[in-house]
Protein backbone atom coordinates (compact mmCIF):
# COMPACT_ATOMS: atom_id res chain seq x y z
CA UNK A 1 -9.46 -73.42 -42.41
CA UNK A 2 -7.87 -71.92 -45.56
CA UNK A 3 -8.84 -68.45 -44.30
CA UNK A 4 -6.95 -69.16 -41.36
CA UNK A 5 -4.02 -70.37 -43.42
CA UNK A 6 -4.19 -67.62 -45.92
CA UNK A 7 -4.40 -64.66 -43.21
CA UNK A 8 -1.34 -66.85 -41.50
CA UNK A 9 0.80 -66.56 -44.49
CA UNK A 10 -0.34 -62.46 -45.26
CA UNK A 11 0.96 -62.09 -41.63
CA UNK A 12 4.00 -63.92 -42.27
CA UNK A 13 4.79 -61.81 -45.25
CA UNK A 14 4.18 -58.77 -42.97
CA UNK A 15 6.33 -59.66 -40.68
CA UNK A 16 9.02 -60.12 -43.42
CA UNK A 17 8.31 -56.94 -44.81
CA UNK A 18 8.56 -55.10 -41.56
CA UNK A 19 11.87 -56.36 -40.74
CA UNK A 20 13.54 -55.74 -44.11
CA UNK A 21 12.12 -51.81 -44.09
CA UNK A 22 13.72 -51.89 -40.40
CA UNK A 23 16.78 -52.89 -41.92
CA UNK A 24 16.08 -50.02 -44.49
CA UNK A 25 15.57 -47.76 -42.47
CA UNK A 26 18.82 -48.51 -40.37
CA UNK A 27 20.74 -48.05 -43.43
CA UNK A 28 19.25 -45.18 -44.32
CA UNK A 29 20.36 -43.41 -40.52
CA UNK A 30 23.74 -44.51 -40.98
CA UNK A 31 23.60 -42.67 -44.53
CA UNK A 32 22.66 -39.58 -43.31
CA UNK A 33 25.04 -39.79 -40.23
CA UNK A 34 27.57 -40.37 -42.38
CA UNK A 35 26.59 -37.57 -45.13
CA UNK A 36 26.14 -34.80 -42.48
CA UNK A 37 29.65 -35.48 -40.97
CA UNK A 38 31.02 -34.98 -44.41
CA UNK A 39 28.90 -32.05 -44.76
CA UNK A 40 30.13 -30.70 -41.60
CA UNK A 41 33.61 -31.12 -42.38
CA UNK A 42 33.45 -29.65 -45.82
CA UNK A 43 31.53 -26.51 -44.24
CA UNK A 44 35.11 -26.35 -41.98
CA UNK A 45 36.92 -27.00 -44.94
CA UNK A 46 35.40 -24.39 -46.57
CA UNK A 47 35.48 -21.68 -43.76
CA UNK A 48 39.03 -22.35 -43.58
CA UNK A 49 40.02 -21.84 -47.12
CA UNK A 50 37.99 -18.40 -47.07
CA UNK A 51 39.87 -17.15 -44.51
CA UNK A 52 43.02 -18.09 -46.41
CA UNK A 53 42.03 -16.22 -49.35
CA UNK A 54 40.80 -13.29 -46.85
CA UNK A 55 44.92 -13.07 -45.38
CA UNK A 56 46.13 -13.15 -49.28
CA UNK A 57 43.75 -10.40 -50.30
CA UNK A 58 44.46 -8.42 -46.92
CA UNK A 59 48.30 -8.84 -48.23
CA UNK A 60 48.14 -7.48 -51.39
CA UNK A 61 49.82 -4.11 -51.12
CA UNK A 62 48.02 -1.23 -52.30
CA UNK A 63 44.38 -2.50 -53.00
CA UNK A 64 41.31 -0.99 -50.95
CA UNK A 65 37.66 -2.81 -51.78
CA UNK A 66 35.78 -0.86 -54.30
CA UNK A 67 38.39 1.05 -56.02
CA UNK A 68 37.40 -1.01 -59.24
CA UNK A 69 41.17 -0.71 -60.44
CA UNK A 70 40.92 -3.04 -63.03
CA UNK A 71 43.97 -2.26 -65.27
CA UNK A 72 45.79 0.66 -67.01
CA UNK A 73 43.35 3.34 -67.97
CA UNK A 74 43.23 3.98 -71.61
């Protein structure tokens, strides 16, 4: 009978085992819900603030893309 008893307590432990990586695992969805809904909002945070620099460069009087006006020429 102490094979019986012994495979009785390696289920037991499996058992255990299985419902803490459950509980892991749980966690772990949450996580990543929560991470991609910051990542999403950052993205828009992001998109937004390039299209605010965009209108400030569009402002600036004078400047055309590529002209490589850097200064005063010398």
């Amino acid at each position: 009978m102490a094979k019986f008893e012994d495979l009785a307590e390696r289920v037991d432990r499996l058992v255990l085992r299985h419902q803490e990586l459950k509980r892991t695992s749980a966690l772990i969805s949450q996580q990543l819900v929560s991470v991609t809904n910051e990542r999403d909002s950052l993205r828009s945070r992001l998109a937004a603030a390039r299209a605010r620099i965009d209108a400030l460069l569009a402002r600036l009087p004078g400047e055309t893309a590529g002209t490589g006006n850097d200064g005063p020429a010398r």
